[in-house]
PDB file of N, CA and C in Angstrom:
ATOM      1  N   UNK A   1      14.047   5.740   1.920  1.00  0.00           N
ATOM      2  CA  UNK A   1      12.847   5.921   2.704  1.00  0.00           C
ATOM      3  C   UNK A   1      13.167   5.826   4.193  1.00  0.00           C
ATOM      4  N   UNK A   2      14.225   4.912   4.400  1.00  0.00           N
ATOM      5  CA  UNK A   2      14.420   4.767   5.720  1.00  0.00           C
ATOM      6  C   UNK A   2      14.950   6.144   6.718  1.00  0.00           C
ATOM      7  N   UNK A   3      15.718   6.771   5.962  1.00  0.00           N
ATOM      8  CA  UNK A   3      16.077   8.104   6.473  1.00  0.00           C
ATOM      9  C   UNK A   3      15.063   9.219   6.805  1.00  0.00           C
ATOM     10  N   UNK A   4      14.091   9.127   5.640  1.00  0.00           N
ATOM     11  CA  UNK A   4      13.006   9.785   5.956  1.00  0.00           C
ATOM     12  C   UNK A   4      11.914   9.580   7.367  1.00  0.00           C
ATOM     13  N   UNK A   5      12.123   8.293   7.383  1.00  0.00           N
ATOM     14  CA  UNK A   5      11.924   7.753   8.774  1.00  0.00           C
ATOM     15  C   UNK A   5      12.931   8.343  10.516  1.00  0.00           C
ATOM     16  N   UNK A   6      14.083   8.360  10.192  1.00  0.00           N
ATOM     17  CA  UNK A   6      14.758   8.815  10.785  1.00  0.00           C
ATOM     18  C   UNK A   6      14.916   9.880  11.567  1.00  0.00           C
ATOM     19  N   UNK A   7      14.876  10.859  10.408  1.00  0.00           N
ATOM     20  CA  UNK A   7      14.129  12.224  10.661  1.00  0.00           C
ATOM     21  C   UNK A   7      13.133  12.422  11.152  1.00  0.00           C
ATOM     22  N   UNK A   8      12.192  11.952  10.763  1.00  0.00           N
ATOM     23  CA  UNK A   8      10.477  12.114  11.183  1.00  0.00           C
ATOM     24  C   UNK A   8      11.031  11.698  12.660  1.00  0.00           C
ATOM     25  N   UNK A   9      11.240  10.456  13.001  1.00  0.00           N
ATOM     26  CA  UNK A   9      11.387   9.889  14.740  1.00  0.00           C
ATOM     27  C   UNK A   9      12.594  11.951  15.513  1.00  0.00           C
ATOM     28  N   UNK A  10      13.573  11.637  14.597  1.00  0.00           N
ATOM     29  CA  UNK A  10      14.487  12.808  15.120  1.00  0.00           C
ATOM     30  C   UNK A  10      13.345  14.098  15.474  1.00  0.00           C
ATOM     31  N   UNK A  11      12.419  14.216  14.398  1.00  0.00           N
ATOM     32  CA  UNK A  11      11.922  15.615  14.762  1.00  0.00           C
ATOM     33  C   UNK A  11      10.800  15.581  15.616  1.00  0.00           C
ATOM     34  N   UNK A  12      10.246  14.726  15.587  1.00  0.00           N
ATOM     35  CA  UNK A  12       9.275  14.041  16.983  1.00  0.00           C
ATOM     36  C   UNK A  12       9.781  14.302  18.283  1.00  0.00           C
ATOM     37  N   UNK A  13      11.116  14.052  18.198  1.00  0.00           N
ATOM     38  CA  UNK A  13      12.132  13.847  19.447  1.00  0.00           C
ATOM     39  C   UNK A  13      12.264  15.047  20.111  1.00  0.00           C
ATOM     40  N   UNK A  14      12.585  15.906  18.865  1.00  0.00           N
ATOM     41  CA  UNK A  14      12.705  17.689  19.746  1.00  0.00           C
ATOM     42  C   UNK A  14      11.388  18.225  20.110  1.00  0.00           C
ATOM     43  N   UNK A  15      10.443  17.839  19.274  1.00  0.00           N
ATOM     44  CA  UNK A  15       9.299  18.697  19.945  1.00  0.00           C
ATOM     45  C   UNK A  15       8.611  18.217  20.798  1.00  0.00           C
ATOM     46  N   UNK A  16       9.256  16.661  21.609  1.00  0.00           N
ATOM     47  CA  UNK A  16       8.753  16.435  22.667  1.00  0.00           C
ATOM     48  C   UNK A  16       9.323  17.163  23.474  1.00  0.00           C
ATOM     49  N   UNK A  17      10.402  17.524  23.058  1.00  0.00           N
ATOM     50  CA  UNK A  17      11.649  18.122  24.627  1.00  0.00           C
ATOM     51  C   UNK A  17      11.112  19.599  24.042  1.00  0.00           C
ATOM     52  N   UNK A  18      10.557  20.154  23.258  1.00  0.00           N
ATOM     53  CA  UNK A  18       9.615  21.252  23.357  1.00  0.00           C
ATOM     54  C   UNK A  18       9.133  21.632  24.153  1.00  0.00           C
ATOM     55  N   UNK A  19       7.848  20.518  23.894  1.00  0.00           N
ATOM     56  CA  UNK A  19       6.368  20.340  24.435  1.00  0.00           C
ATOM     57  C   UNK A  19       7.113  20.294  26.237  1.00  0.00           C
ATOM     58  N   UNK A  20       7.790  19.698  26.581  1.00  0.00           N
ATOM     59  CA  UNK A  20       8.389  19.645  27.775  1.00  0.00           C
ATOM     60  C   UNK A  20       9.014  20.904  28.828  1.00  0.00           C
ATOM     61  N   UNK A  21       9.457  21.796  27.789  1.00  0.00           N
ATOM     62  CA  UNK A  21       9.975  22.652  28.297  1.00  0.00           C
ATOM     63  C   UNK A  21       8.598  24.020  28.181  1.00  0.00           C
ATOM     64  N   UNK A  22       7.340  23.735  27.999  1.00  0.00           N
ATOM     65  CA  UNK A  22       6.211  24.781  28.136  1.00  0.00           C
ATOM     66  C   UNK A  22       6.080  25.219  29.431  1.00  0.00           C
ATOM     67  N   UNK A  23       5.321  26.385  29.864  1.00  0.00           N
ATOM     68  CA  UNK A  23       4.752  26.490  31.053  1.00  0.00           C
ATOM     69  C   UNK A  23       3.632  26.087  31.399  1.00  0.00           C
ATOM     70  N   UNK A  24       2.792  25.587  30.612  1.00  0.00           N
ATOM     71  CA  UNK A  24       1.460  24.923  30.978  1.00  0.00           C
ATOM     72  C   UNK A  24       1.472  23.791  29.989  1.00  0.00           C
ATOM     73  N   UNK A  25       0.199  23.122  30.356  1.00  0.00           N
ATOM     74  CA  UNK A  25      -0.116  21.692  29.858  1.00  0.00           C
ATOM     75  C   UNK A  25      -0.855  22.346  28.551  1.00  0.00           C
ATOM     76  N   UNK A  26      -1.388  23.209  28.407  1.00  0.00           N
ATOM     77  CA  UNK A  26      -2.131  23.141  27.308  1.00  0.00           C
ATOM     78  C   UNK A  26      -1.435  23.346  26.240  1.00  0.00           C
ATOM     79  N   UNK A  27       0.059  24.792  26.344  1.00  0.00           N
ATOM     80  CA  UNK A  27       1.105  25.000  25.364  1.00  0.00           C
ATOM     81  C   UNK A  27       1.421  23.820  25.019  1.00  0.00           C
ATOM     82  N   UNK A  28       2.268  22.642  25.902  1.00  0.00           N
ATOM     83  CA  UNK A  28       3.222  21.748  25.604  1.00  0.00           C
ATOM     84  C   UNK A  28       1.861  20.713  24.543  1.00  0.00           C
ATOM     85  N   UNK A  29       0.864  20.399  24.822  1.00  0.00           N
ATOM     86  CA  UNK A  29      -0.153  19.913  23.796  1.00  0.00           C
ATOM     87  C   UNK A  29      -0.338  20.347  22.646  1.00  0.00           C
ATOM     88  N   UNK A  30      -0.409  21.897  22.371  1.00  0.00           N
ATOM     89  CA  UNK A  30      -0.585  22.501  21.201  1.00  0.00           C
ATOM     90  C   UNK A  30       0.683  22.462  20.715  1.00  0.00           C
ATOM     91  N   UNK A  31       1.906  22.759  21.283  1.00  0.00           N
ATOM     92  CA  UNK A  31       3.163  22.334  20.875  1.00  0.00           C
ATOM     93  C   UNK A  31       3.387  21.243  19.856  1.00  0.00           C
ATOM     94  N   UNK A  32       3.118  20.167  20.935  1.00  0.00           N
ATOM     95  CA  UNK A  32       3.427  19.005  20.506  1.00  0.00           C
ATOM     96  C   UNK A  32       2.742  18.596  19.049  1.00  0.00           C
ATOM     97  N   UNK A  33       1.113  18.950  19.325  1.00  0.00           N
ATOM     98  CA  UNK A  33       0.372  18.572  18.151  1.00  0.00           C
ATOM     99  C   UNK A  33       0.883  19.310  16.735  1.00  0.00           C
ATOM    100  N   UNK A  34       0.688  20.562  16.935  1.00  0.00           N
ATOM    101  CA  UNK A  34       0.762  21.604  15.871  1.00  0.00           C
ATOM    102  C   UNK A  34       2.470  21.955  15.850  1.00  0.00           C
ATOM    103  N   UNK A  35       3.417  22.081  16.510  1.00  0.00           N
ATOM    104  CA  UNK A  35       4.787  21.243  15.314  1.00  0.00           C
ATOM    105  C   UNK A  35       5.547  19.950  15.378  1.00  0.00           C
ATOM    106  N   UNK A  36       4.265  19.120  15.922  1.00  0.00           N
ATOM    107  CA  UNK A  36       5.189  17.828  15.819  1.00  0.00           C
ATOM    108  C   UNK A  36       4.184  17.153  15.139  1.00  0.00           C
ATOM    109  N   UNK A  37       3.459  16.653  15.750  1.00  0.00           N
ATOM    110  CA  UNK A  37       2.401  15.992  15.004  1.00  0.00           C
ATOM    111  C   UNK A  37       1.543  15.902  13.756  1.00  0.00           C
ATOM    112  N   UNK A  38       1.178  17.289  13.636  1.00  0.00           N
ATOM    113  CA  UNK A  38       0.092  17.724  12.165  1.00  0.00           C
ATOM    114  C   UNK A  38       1.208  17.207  11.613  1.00  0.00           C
ATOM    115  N   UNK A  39       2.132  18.493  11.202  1.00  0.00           N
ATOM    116  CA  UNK A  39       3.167  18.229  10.126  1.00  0.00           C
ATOM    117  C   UNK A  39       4.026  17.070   9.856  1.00  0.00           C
ATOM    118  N   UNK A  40       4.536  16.284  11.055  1.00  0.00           N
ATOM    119  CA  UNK A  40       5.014  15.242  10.614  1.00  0.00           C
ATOM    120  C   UNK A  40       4.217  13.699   9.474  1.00  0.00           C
ATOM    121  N   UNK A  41       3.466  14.317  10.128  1.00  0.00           N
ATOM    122  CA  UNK A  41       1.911  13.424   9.870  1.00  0.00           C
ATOM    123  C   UNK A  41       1.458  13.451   8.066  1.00  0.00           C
ATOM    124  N   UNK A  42       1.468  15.012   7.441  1.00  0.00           N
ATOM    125  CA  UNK A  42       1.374  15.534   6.768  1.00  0.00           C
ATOM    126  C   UNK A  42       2.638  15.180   5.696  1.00  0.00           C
ATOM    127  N   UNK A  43       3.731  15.402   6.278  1.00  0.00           N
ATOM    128  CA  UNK A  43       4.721  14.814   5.362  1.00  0.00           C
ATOM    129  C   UNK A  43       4.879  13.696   4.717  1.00  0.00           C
ATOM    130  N   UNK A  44       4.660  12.388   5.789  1.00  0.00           N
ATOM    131  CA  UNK A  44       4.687  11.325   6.070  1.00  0.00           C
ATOM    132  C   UNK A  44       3.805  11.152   4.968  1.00  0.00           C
ATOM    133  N   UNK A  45       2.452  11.563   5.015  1.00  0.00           N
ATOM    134  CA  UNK A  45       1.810  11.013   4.138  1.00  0.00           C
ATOM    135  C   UNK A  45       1.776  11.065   2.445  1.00  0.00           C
ATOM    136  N   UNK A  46       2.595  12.429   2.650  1.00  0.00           N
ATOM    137  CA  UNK A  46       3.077  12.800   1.361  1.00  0.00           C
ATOM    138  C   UNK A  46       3.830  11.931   0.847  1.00  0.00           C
ATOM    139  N   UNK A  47       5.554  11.701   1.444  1.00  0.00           N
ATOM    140  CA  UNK A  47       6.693  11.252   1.206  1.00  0.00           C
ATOM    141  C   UNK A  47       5.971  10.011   1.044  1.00  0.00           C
ATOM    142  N   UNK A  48       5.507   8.908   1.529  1.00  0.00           N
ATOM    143  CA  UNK A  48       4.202   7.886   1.006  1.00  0.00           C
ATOM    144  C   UNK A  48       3.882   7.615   0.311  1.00  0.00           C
ATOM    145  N   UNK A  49       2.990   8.385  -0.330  1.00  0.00           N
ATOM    146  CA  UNK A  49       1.956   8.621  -1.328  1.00  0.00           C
ATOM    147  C   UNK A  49       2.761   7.428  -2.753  1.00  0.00           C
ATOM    148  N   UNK A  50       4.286   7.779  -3.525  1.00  0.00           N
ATOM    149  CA  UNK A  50       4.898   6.528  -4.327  1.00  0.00           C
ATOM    150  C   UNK A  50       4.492   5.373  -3.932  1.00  0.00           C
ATOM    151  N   UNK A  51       5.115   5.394  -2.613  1.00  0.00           N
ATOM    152  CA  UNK A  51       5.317   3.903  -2.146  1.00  0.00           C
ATOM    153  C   UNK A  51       3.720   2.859  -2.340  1.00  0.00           C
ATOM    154  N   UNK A  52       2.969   4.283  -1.652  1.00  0.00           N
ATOM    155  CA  UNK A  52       1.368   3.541  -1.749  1.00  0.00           C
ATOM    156  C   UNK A  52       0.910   3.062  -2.924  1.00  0.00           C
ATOM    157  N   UNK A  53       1.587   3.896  -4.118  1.00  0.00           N
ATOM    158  CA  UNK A  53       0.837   3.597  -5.270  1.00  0.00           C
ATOM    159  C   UNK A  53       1.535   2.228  -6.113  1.00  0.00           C
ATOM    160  N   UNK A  54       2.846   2.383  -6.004  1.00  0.00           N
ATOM    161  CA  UNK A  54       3.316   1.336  -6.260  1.00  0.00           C
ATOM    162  C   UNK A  54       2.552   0.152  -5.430  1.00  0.00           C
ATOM    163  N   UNK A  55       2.317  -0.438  -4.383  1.00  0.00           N
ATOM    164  CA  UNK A  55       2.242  -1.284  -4.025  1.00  0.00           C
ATOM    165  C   UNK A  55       0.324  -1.456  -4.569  1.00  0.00           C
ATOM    166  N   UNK A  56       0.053  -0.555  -4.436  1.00  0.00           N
ATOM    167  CA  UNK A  56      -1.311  -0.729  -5.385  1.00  0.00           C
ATOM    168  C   UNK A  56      -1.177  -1.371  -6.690  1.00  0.00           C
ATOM    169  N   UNK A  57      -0.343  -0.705  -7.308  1.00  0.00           N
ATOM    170  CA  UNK A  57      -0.245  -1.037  -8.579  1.00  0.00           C
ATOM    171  C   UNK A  57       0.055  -2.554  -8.658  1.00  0.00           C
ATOM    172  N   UNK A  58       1.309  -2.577  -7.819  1.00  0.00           N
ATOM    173  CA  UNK A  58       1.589  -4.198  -7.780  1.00  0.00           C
ATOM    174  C   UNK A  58       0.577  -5.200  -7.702  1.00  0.00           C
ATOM    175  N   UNK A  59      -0.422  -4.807  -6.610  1.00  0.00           N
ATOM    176  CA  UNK A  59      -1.238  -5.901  -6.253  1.00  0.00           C
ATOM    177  C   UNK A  59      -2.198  -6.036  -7.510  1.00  0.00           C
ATOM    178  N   UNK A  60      -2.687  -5.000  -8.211  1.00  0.00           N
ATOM    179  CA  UNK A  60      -3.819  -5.008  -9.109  1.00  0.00           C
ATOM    180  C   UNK A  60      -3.299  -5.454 -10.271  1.00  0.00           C
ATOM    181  N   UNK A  61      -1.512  -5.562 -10.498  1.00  0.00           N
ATOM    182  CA  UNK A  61      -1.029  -6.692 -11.346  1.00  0.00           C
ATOM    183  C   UNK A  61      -1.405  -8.065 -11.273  1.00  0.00           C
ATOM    184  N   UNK A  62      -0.793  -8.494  -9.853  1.00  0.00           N
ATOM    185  CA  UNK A  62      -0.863  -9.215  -9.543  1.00  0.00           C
ATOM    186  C   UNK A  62      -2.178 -10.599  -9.165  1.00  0.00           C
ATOM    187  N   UNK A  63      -3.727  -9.465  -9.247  1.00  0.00           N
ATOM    188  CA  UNK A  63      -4.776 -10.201  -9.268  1.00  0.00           C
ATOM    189  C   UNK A  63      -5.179  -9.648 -10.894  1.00  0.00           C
ATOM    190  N   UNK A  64      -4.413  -9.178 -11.768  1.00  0.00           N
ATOM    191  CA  UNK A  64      -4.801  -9.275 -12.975  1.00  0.00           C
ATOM    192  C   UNK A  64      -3.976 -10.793 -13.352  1.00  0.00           C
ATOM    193  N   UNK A  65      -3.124 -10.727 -13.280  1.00  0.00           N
ATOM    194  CA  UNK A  65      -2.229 -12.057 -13.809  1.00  0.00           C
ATOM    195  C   UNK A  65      -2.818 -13.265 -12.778  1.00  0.00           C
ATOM    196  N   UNK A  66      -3.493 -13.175 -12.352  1.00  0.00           N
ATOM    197  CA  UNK A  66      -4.097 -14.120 -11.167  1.00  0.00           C
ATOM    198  C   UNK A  66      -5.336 -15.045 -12.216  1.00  0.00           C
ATOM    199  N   UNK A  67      -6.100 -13.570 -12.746  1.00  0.00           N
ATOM    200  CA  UNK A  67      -7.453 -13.840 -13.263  1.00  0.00           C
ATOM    201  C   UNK A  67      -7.114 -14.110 -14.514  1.00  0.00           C
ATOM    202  N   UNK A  68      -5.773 -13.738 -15.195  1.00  0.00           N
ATOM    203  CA  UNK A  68      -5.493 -14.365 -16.457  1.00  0.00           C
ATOM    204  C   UNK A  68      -4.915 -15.888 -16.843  1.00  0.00           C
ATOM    205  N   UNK A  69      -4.596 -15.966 -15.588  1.00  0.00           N
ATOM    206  CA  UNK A  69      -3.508 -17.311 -15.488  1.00  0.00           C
ATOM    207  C   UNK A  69      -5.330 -18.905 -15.318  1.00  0.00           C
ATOM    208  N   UNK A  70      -5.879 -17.598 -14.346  1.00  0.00           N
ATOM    209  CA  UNK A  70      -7.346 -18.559 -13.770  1.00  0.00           C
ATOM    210  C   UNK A  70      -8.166 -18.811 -15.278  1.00  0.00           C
ATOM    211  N   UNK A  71      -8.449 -17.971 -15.803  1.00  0.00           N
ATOM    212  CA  UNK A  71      -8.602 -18.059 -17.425  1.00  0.00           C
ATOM    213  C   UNK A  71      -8.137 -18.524 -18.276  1.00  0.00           C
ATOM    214  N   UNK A  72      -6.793 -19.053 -18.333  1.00  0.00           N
ATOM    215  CA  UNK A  72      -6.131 -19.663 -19.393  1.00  0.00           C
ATOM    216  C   UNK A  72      -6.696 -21.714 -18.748  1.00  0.00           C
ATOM    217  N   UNK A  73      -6.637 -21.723 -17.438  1.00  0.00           N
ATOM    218  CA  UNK A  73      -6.553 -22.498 -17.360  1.00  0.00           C
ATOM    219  C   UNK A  73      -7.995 -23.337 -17.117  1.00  0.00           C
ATOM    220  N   UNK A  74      -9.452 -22.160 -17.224  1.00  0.00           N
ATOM    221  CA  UNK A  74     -10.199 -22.490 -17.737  1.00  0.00           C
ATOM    222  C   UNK A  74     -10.575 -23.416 -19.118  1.00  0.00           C
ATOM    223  N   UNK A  75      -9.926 -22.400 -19.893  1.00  0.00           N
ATOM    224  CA  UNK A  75      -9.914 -22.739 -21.535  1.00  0.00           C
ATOM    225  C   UNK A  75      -9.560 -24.101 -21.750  1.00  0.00           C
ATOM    226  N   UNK A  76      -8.368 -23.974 -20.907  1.00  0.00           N
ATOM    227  CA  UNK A  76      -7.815 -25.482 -21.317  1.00  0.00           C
ATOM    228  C   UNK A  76      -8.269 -26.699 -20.825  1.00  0.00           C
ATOM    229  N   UNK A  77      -9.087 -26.673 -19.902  1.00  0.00           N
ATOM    230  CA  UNK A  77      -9.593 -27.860 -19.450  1.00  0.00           C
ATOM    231  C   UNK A  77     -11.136 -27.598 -19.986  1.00  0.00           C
ATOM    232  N   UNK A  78     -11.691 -26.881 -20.744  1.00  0.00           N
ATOM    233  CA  UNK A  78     -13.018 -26.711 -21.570  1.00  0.00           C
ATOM    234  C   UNK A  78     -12.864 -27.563 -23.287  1.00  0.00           C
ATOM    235  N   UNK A  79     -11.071 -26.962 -23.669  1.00  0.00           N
ATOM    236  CA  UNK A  79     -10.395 -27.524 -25.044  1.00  0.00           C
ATOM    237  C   UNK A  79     -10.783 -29.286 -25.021  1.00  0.00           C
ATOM    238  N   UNK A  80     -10.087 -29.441 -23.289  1.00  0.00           N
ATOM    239  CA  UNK A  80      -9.189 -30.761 -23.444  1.00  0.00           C
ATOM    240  C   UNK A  80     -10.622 -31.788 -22.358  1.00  0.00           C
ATOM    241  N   UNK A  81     -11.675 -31.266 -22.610  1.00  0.00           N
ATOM    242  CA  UNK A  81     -12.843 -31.930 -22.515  1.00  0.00           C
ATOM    243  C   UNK A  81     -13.474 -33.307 -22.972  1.00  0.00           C
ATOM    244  N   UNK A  82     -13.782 -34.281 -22.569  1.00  0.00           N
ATOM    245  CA  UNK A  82     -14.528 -35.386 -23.734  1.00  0.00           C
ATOM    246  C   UNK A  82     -15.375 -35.397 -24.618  1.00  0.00           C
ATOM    247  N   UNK A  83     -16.515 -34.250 -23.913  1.00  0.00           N
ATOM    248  CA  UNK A  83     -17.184 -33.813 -25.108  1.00  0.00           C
ATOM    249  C   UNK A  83     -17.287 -33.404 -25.767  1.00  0.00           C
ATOM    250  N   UNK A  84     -15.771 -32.663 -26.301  1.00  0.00           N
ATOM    251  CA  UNK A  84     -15.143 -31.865 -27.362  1.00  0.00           C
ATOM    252  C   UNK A  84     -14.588 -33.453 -28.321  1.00  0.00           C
ATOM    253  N   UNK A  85     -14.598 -33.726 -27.700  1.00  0.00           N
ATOM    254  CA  UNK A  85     -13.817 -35.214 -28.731  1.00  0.00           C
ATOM    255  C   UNK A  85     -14.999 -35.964 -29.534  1.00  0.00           C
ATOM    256  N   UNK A  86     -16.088 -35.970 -28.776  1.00  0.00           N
ATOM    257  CA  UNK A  86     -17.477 -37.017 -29.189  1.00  0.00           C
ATOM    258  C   UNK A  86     -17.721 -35.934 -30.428  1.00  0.00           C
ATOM    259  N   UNK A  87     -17.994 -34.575 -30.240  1.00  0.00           N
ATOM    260  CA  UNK A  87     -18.559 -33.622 -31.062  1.00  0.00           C
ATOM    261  C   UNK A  87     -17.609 -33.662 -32.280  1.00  0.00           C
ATOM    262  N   UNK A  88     -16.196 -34.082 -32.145  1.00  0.00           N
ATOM    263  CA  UNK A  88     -15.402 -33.502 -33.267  1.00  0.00           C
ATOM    264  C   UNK A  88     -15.237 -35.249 -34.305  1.00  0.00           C
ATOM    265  N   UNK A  89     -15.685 -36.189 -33.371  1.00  0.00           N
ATOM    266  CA  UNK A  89     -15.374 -37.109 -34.278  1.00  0.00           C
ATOM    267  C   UNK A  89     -16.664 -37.472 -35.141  1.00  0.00           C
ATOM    268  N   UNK A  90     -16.744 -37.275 -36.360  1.00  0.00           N
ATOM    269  CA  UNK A  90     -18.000 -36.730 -37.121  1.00  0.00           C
ATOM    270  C   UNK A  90     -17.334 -38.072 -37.739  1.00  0.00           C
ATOM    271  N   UNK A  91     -18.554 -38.776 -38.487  1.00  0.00           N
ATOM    272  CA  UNK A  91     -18.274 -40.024 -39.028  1.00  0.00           C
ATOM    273  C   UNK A  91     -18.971 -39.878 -40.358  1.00  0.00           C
ATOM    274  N   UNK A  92     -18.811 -40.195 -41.354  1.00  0.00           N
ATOM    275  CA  UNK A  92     -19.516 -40.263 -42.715  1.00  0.00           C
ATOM    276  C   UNK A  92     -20.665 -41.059 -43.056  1.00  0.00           C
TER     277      UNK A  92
END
């Protein structure tokens, strides 16, 4: 991923010295935006898109095993109650 980074900064780099070498301000803007910017932008978000989902995924593990772990440890202090003990000791 990091390379992909690399590049993206590298190709940023030329189409500033693009955008630089225009004859007017408005070229070197449209320059800049429309082949440096949209598209890098566009890629970026593409080349992304794994990374995003993984880390989604992770987290929605992670507050699943959150709410399961919070649940187990419900149970067990509902099990290991006193008034589970009064109720269970039944006398003849």
């Amino acid at each position: 991923m990091s390379v992909a980074i690399i590049v993206a900064i590298g190709w940023l780099y030329v189409t500033v010295l693009m955008a630089a070498s225009q004859p007017s301000v408005l070229a070197a803007i449209g320059t800049l935006l429309f082949y440096g910017l949209l598209p890098t932008g566009i890629l970026m978000y593409i080349m992304l898109a794994p990374l995003r989902r993984r880390r989604r995924q992770a987290q929605e593990a992670a507050a699943e095993a959150a709410a399961r772990e919070a649940g187990a440890q419900a149970l067990a202090r509902e099990s290991s109650s006193p008034s589970d003990a009064v109720e269970r000791d039944v006398r003849p």
